[in-house]
N, C-alpha and C. Protein backbone atom coordinates (compact mmCIF):
# COMPACT_ATOMS: atom_id res chain seq x y z
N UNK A 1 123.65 80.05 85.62
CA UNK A 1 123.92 78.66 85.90
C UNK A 1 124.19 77.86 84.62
N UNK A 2 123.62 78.21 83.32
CA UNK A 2 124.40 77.83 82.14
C UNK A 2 125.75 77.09 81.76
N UNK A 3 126.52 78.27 82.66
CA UNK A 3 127.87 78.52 82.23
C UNK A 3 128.36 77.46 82.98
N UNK A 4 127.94 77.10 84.09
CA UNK A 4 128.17 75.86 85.22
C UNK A 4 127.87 74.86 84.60
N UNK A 5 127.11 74.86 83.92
CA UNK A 5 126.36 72.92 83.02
C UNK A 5 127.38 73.02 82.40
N UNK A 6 127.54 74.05 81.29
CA UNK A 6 128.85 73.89 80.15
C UNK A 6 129.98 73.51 80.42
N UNK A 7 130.66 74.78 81.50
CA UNK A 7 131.84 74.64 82.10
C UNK A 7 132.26 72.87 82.59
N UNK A 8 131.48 72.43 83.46
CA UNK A 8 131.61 71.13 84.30
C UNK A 8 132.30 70.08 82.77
N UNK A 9 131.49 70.03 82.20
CA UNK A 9 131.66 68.87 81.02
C UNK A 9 133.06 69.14 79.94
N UNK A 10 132.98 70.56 79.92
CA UNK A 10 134.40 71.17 79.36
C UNK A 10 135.67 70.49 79.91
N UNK A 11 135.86 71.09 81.54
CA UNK A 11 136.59 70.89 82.14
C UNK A 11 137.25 69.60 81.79
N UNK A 12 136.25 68.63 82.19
CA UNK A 12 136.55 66.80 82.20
C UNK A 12 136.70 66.32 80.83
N UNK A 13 136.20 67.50 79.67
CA UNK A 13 136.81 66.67 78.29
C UNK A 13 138.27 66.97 78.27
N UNK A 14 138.51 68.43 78.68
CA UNK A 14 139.48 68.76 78.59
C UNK A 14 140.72 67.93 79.53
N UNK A 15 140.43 67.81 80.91
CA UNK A 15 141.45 66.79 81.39
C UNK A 15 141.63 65.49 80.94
N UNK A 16 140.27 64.81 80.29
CA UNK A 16 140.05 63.28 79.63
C UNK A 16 141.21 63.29 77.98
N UNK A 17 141.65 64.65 77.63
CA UNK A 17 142.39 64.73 76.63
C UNK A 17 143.54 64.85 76.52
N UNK A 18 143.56 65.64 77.40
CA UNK A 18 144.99 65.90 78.39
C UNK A 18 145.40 64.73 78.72
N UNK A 19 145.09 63.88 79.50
CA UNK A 19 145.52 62.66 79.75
C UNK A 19 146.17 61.21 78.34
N UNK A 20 145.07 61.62 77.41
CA UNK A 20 145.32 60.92 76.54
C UNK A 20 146.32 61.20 75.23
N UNK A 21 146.60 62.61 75.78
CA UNK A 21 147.40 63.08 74.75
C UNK A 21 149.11 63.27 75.55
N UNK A 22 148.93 63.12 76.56
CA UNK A 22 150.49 63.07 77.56
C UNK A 22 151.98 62.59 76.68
N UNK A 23 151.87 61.62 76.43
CA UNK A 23 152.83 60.44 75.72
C UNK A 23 153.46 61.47 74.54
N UNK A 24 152.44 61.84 73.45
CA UNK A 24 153.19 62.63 72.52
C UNK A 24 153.13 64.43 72.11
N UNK A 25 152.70 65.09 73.56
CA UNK A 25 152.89 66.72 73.59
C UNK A 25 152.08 66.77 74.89
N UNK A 26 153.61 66.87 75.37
CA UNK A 26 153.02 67.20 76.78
C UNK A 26 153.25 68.85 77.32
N UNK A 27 153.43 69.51 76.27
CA UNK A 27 152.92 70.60 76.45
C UNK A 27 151.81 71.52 76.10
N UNK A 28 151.12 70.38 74.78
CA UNK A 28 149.16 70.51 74.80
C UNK A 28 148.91 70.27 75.94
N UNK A 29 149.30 69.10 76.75
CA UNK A 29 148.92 68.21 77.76
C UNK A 29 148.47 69.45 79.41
N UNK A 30 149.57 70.13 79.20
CA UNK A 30 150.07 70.94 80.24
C UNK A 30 148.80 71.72 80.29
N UNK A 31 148.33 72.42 78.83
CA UNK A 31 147.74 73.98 78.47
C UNK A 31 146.09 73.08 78.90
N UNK A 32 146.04 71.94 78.53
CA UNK A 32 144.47 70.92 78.55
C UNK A 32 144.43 71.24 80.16
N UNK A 33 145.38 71.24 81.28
CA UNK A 33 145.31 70.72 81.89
C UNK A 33 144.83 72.33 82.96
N UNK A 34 146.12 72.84 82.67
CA UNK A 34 145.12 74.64 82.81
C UNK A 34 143.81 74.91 83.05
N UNK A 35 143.21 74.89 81.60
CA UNK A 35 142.50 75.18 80.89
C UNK A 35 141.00 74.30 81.98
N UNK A 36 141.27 73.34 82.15
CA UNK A 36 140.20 72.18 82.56
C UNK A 36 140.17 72.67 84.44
N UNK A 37 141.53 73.10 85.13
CA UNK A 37 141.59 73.22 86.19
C UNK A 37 140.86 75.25 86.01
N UNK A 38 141.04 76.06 85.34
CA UNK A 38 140.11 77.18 85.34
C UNK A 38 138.64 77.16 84.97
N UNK A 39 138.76 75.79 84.04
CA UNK A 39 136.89 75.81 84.42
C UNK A 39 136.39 75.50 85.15
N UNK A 40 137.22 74.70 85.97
CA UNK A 40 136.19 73.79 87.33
C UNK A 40 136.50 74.75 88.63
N UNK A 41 137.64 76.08 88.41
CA UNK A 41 137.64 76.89 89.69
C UNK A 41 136.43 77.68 89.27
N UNK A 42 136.18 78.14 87.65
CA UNK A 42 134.98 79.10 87.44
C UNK A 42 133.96 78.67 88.00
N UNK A 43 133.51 77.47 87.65
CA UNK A 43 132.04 76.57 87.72
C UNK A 43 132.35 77.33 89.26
N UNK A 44 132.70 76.52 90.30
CA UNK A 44 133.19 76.90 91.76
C UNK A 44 132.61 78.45 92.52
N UNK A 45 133.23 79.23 91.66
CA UNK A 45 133.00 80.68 91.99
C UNK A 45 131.69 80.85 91.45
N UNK A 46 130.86 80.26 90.26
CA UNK A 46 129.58 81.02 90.21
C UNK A 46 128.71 80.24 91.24
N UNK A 47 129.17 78.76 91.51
CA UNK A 47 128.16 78.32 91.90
C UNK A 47 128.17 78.98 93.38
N UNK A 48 129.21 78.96 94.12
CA UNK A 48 129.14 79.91 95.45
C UNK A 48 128.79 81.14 95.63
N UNK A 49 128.94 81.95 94.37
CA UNK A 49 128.18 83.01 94.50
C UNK A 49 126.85 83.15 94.43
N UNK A 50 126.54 82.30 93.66
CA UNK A 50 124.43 81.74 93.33
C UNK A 50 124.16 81.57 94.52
N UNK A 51 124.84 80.69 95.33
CA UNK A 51 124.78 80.10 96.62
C UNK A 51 124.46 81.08 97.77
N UNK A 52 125.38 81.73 97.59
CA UNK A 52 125.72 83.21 98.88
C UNK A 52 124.49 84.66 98.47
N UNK A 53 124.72 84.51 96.96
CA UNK A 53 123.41 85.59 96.91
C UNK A 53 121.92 85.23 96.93
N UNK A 54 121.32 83.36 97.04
CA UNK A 54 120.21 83.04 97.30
C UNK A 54 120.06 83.23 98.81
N UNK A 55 121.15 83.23 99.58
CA UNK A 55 120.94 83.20 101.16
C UNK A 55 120.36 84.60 101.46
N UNK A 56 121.19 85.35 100.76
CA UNK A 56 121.67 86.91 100.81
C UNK A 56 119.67 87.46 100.76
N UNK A 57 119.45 87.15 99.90
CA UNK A 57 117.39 87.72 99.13
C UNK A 57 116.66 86.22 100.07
N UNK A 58 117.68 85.19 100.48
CA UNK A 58 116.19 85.01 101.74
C UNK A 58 115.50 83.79 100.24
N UNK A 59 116.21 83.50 99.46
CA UNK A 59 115.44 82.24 98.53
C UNK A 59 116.10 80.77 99.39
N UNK A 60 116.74 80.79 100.18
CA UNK A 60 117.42 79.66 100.53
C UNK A 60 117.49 79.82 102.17
């Protein structure tokens, strides 16, 4: 769950930069924007899997 705290805040610097950097390379802009949309699908996948394997052992 680490990787989920990290990831989350990554993501949103990374789109918060992306955004602010649009105007003069918008092909950093593009790679920020990647980059921010694969951390927030990662975060996604561990947290559903935490999710599915607490059901799975009966903790949830």
């Amino acid at each position: 769950m680490i990787f989920v705290i990290i990831a989350i805040p990554c993501a949103l610097l990374s789109f918060y930069l992306g955004c602010l950097a649009w105007k003069k390379n918008q092909v950093a802009s593009c790679l920020l924007f990647i980059f921010a949309g694969l951390n927030l699908v990662f975060a996604l996948v561990v947290t559903a899997g935490v999710l599915f394997a607490s059901r799975e052992l009966g903790w949830l």
